[in-house]
N, C-alpha and C. Protein backbone atom coordinates (compact mmCIF):
# COMPACT_ATOMS: atom_id res chain seq x y z
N UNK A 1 -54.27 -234.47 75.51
CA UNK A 1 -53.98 -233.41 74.56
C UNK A 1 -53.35 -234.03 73.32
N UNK A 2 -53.69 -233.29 72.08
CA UNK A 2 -53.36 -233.87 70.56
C UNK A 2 -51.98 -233.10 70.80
N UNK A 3 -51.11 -234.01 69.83
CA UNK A 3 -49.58 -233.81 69.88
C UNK A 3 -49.47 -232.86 68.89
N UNK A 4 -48.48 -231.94 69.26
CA UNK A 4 -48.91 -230.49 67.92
C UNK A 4 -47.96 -230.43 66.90
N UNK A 5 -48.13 -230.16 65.81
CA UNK A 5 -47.44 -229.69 64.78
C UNK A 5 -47.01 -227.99 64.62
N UNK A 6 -45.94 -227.57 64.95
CA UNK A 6 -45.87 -226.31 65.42
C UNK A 6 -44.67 -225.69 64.44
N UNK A 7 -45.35 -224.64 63.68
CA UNK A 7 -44.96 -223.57 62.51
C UNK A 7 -43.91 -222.38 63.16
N UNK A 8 -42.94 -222.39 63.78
CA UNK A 8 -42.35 -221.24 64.12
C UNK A 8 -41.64 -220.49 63.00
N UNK A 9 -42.22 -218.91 63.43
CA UNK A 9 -41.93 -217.97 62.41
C UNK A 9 -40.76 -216.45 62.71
N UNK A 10 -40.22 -216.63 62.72
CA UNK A 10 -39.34 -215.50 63.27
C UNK A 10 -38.09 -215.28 62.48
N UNK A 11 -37.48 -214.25 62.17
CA UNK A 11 -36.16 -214.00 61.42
C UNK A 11 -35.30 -214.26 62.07
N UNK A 12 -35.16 -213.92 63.39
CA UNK A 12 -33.98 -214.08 64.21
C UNK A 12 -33.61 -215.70 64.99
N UNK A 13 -32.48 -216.14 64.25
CA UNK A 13 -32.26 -217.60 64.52
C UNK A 13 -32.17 -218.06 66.46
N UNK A 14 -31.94 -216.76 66.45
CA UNK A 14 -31.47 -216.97 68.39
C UNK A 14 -32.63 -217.17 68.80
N UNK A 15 -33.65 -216.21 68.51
CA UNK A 15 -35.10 -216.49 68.83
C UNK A 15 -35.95 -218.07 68.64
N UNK A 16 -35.47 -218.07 67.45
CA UNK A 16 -36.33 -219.73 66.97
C UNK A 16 -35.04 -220.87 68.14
N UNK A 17 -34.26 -220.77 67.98
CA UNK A 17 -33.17 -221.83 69.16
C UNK A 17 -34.09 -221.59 70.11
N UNK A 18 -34.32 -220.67 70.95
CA UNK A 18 -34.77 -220.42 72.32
C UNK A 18 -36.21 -221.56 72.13
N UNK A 19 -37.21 -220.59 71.15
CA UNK A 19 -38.61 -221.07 71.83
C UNK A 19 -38.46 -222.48 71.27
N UNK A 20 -37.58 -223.16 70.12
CA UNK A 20 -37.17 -224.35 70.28
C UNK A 20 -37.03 -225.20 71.09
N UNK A 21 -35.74 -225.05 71.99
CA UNK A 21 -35.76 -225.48 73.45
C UNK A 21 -36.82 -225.68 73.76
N UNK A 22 -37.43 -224.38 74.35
CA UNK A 22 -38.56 -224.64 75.52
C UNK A 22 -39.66 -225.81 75.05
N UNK A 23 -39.62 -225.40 73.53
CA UNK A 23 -41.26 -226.38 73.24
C UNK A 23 -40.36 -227.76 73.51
N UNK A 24 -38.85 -228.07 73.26
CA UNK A 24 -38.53 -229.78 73.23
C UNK A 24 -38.55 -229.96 74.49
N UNK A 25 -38.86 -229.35 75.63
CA UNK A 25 -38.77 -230.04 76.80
C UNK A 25 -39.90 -230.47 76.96
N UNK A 26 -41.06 -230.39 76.06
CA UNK A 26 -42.53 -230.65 76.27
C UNK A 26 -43.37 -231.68 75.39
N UNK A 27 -42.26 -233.00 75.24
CA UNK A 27 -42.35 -234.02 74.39
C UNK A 27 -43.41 -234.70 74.06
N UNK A 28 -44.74 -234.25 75.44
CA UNK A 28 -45.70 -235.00 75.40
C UNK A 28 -46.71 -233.87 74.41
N UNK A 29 -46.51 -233.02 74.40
CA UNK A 29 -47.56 -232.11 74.02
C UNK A 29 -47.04 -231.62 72.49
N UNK A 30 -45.81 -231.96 71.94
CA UNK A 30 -44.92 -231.10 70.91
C UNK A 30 -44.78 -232.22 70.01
N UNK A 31 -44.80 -232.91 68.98
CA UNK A 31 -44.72 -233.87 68.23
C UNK A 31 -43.63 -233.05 66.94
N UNK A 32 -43.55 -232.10 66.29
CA UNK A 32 -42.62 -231.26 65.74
C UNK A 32 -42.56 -230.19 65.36
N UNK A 33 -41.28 -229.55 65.36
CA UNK A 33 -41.43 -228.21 65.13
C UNK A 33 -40.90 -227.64 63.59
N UNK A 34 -41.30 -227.39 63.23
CA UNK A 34 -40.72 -226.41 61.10
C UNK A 34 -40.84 -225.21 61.70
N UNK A 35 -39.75 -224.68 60.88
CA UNK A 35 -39.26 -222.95 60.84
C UNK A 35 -39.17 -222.38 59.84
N UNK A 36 -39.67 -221.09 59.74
CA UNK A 36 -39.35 -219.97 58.90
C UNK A 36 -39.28 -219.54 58.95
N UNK A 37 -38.51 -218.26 58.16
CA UNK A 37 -37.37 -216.86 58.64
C UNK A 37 -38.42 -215.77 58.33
N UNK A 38 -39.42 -215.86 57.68
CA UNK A 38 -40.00 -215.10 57.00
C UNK A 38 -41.61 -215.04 56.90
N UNK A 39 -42.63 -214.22 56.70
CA UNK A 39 -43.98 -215.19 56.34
C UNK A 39 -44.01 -215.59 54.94
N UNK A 40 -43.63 -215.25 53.65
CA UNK A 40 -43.65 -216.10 52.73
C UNK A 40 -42.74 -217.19 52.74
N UNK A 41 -41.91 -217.52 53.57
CA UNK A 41 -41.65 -218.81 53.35
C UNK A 41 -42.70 -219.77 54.22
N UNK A 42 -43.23 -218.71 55.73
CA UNK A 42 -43.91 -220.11 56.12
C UNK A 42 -44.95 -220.10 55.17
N UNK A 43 -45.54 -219.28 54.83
CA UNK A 43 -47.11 -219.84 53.81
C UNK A 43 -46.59 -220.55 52.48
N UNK A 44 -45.64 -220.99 52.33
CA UNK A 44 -44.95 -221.94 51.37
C UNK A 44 -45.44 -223.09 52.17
N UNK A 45 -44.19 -223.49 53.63
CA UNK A 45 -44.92 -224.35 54.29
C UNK A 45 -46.12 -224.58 54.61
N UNK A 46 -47.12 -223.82 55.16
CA UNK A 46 -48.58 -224.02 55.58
C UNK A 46 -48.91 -224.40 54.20
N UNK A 47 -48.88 -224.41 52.75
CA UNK A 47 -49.39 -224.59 51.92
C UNK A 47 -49.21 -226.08 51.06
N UNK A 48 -47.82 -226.37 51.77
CA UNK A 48 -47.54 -228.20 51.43
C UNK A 48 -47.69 -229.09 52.86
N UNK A 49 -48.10 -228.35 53.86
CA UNK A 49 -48.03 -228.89 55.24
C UNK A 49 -49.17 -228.69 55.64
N UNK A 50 -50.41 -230.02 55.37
CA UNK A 50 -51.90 -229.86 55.90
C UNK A 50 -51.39 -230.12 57.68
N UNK A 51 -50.33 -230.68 58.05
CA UNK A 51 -50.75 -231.10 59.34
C UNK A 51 -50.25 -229.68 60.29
N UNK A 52 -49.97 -228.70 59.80
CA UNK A 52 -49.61 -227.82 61.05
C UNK A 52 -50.52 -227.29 61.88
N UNK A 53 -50.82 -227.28 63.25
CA UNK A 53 -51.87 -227.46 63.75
C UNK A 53 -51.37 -225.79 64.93
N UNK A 54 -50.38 -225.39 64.81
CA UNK A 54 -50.21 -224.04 65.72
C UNK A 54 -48.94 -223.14 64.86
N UNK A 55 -49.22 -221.72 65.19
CA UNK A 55 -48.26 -221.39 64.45
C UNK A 55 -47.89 -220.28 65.50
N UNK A 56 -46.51 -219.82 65.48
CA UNK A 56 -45.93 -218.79 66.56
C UNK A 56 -45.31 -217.79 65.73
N UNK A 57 -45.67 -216.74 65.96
CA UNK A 57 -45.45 -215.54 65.06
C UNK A 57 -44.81 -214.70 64.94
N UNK A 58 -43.35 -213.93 64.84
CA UNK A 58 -43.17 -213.06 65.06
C UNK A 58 -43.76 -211.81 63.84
N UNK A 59 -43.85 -210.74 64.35
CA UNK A 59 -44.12 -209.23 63.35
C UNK A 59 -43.54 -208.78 62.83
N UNK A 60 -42.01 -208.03 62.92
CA UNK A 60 -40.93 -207.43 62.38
C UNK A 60 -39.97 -208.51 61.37
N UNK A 61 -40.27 -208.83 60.58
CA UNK A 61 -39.38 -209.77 59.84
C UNK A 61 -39.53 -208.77 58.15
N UNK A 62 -38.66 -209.34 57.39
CA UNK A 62 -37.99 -208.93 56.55
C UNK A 62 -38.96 -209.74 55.33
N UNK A 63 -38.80 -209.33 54.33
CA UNK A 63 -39.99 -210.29 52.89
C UNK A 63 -41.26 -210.14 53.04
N UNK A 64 -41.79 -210.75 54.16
CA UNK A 64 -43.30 -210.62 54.48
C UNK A 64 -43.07 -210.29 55.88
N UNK A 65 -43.98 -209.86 56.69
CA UNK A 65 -43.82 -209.49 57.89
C UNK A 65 -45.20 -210.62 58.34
N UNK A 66 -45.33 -210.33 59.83
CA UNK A 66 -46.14 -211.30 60.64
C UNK A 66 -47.81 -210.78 60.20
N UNK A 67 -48.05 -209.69 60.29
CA UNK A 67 -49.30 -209.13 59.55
C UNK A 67 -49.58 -209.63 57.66
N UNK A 68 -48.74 -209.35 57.00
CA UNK A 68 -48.80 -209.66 55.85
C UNK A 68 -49.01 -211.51 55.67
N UNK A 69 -48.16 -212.13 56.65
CA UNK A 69 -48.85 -213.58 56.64
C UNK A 69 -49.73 -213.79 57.19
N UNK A 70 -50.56 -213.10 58.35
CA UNK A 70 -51.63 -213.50 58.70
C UNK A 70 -52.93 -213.32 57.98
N UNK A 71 -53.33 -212.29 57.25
CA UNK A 71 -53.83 -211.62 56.07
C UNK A 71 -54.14 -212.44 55.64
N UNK A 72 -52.62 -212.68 54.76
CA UNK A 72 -53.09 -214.41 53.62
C UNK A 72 -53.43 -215.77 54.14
N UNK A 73 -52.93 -216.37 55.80
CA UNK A 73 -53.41 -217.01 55.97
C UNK A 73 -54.83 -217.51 56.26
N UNK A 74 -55.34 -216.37 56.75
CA UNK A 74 -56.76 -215.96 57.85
C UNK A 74 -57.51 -215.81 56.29
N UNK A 75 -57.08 -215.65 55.12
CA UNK A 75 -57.61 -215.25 53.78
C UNK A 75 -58.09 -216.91 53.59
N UNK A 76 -57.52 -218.36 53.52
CA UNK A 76 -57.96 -219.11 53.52
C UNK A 76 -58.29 -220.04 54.65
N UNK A 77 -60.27 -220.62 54.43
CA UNK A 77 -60.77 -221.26 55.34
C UNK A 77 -60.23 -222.28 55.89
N UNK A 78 -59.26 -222.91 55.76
CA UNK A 78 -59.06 -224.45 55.78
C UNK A 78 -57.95 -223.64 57.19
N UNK A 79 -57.89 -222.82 56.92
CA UNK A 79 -56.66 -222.12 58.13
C UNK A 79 -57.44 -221.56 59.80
N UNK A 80 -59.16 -221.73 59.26
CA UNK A 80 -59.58 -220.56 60.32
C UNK A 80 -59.76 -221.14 61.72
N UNK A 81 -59.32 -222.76 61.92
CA UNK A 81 -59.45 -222.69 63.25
C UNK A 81 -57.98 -223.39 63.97
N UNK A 82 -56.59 -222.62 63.13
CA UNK A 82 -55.28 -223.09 63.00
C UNK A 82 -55.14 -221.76 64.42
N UNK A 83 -54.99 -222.28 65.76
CA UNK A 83 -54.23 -221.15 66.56
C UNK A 83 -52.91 -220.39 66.15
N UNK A 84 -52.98 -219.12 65.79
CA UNK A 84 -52.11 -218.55 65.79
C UNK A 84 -51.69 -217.19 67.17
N UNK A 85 -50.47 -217.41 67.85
CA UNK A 85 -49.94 -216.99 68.84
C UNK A 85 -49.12 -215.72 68.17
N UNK A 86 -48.56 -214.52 68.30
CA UNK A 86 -48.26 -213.77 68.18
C UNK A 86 -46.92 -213.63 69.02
N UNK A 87 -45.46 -213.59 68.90
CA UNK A 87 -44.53 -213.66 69.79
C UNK A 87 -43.80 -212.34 69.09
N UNK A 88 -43.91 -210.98 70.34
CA UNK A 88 -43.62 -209.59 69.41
C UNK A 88 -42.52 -208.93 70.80
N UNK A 89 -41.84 -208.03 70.26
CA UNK A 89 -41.35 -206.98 71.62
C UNK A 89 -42.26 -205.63 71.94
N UNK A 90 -43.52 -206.09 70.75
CA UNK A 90 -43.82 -204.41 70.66
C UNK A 90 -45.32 -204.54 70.87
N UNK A 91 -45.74 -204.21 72.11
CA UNK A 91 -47.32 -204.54 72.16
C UNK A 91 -48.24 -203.42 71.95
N UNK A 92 -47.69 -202.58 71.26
CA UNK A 92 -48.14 -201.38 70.76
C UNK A 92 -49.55 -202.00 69.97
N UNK A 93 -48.79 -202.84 68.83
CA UNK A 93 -49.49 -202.81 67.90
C UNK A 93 -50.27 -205.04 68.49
N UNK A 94 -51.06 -204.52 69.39
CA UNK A 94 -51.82 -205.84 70.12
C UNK A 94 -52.74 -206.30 69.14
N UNK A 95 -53.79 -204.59 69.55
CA UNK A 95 -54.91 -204.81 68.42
C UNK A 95 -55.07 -204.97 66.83
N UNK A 96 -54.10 -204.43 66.78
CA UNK A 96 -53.84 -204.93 64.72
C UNK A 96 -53.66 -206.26 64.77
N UNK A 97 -53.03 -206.77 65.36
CA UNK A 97 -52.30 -207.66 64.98
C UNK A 97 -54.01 -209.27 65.41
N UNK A 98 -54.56 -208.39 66.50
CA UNK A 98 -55.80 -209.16 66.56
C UNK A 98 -57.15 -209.10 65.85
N UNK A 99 -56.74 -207.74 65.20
CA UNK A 99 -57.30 -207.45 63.90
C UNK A 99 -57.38 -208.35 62.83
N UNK A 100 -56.11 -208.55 62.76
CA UNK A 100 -55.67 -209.27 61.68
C UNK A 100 -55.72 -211.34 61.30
N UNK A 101 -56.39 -211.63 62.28
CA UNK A 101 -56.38 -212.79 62.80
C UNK A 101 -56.02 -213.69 63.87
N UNK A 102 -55.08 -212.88 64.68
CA UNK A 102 -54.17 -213.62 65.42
C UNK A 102 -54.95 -213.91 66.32
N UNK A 103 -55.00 -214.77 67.51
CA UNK A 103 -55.46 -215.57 68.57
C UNK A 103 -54.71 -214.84 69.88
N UNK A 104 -53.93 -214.91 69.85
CA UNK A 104 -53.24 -214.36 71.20
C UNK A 104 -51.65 -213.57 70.80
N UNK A 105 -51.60 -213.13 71.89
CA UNK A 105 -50.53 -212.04 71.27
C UNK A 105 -49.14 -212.43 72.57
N UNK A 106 -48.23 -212.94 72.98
CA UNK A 106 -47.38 -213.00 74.13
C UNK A 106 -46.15 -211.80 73.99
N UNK A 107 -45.91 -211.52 75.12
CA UNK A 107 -44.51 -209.67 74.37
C UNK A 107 -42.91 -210.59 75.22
N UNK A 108 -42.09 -210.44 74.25
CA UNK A 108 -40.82 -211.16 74.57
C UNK A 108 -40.13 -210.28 75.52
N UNK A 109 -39.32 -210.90 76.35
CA UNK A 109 -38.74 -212.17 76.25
C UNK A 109 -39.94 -213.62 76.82
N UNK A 110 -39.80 -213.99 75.86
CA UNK A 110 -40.90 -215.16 76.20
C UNK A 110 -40.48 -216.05 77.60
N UNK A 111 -41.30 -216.65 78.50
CA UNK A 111 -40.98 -216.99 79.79
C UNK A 111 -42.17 -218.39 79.28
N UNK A 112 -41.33 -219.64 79.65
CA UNK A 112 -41.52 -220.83 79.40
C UNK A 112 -43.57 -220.91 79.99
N UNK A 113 -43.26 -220.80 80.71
CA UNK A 113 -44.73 -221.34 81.69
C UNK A 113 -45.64 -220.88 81.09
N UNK A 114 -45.53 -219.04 80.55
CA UNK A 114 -46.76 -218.50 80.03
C UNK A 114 -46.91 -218.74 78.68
N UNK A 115 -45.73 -219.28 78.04
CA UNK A 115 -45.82 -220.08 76.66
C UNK A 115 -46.75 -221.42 76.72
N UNK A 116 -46.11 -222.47 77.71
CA UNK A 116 -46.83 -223.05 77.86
C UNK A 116 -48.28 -223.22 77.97
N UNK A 117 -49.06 -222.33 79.16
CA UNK A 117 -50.19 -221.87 79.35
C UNK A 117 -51.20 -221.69 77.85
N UNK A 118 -50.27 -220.83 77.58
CA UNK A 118 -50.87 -219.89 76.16
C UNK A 118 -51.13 -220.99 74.79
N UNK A 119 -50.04 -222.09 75.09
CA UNK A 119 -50.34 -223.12 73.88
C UNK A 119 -51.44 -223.71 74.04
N UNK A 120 -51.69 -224.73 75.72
CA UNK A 120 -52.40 -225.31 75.98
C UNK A 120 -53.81 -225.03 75.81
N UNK A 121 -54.02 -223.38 76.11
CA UNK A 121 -55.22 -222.85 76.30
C UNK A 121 -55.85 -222.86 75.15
N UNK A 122 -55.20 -222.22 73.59
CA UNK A 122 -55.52 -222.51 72.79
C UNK A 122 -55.51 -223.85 71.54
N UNK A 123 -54.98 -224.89 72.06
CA UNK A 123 -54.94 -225.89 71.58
C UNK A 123 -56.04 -227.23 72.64
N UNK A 124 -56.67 -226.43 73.26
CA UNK A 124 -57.35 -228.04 73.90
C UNK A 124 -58.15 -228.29 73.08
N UNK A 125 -58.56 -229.91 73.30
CA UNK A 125 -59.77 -230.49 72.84
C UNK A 125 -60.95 -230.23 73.26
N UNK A 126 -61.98 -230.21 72.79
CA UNK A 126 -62.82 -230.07 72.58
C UNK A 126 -63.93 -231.17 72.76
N UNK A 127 -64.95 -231.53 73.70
CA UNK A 127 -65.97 -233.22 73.37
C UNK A 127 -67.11 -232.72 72.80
C-alpha cells in the first residue's frame, strides 16, 4: 500500500486530536497528516498541496461547510480520483453528501477498525 497524504477537515480540534491518534498508530499506511478547521482553508491547502492523496471530511463547520468544499473540489479534474471519506454525526443527509462527490460517508463516533477498513478500501492499488 502507497503511504498516504491525508487532508483532515473538521472544526472541532478534539475531533482532529482523536482521528489524529488513530491514523499515527498506522505508520505504515499514514506518511502525514495537514488540518483544517474549515473547507476554505482546506481548498487553500488542496490547492498548494499536489500530494494529498485522501481527505476526511467533516459537514457542519463554520466558513465553508463539508458540501460547499466538496462542490469546489469535485469542480476540479485533477481532484476526481482524490478519495474523499465523509466523517458526520448526521446520516440524514448520506445521499447529498454522495451527491455531492463524496466516496464514503462513516457516522461518529468514529471506531478505529472501520476507519481503518474504510481508508484501505478506498485507497488500494490498483495493477
Amino acid at each position: 500500500m502507497k503511504q498516504l497524504n491525508v487532508l483532515l477537515v473538521d472544526d472541532d480540534i478534539i475531533n482532529r486530536k482523536l482521528i489524529r491518534a488513530l491514523l499515527s498508530r498506522h505508520k505504515d499506511m499514514i506518511n502525514e497528516i495537514t488540518e483544517a478547521s474549515n473547507g476554505a482553508e482546506a481548498l487553500e491547502i488542496v490547492d498548494t498541496n499536489s500530494e494529498i492523496n485522501l481527505v476526511l471530511l467533516d459537514i457542519l463547520m463554520p466558513i465553508l461547510d463539508g458540501k460547499g468544499f466538496l462542490r469546489a473540489f469535485r469542480s476540479h479534474k485533477s481532484n476526481s480520483n482524490t478519495p474523499v471519506i465523509v466523517l458526520t454525526t448526521d446520516d440524514t443527509e448520506k445521499n447529498e453528501v454522495l451527491n455531492f462527490g463524496a466516496d464514503d460517508i462513516l457516522i461518529k463516533p468514529i471506531k478505529e477498525e472501520n476507519l481503518i477498513k474504510h481508508i484501505e478500501y478506498w485507497t488500494q492499488e490498483t495493477d
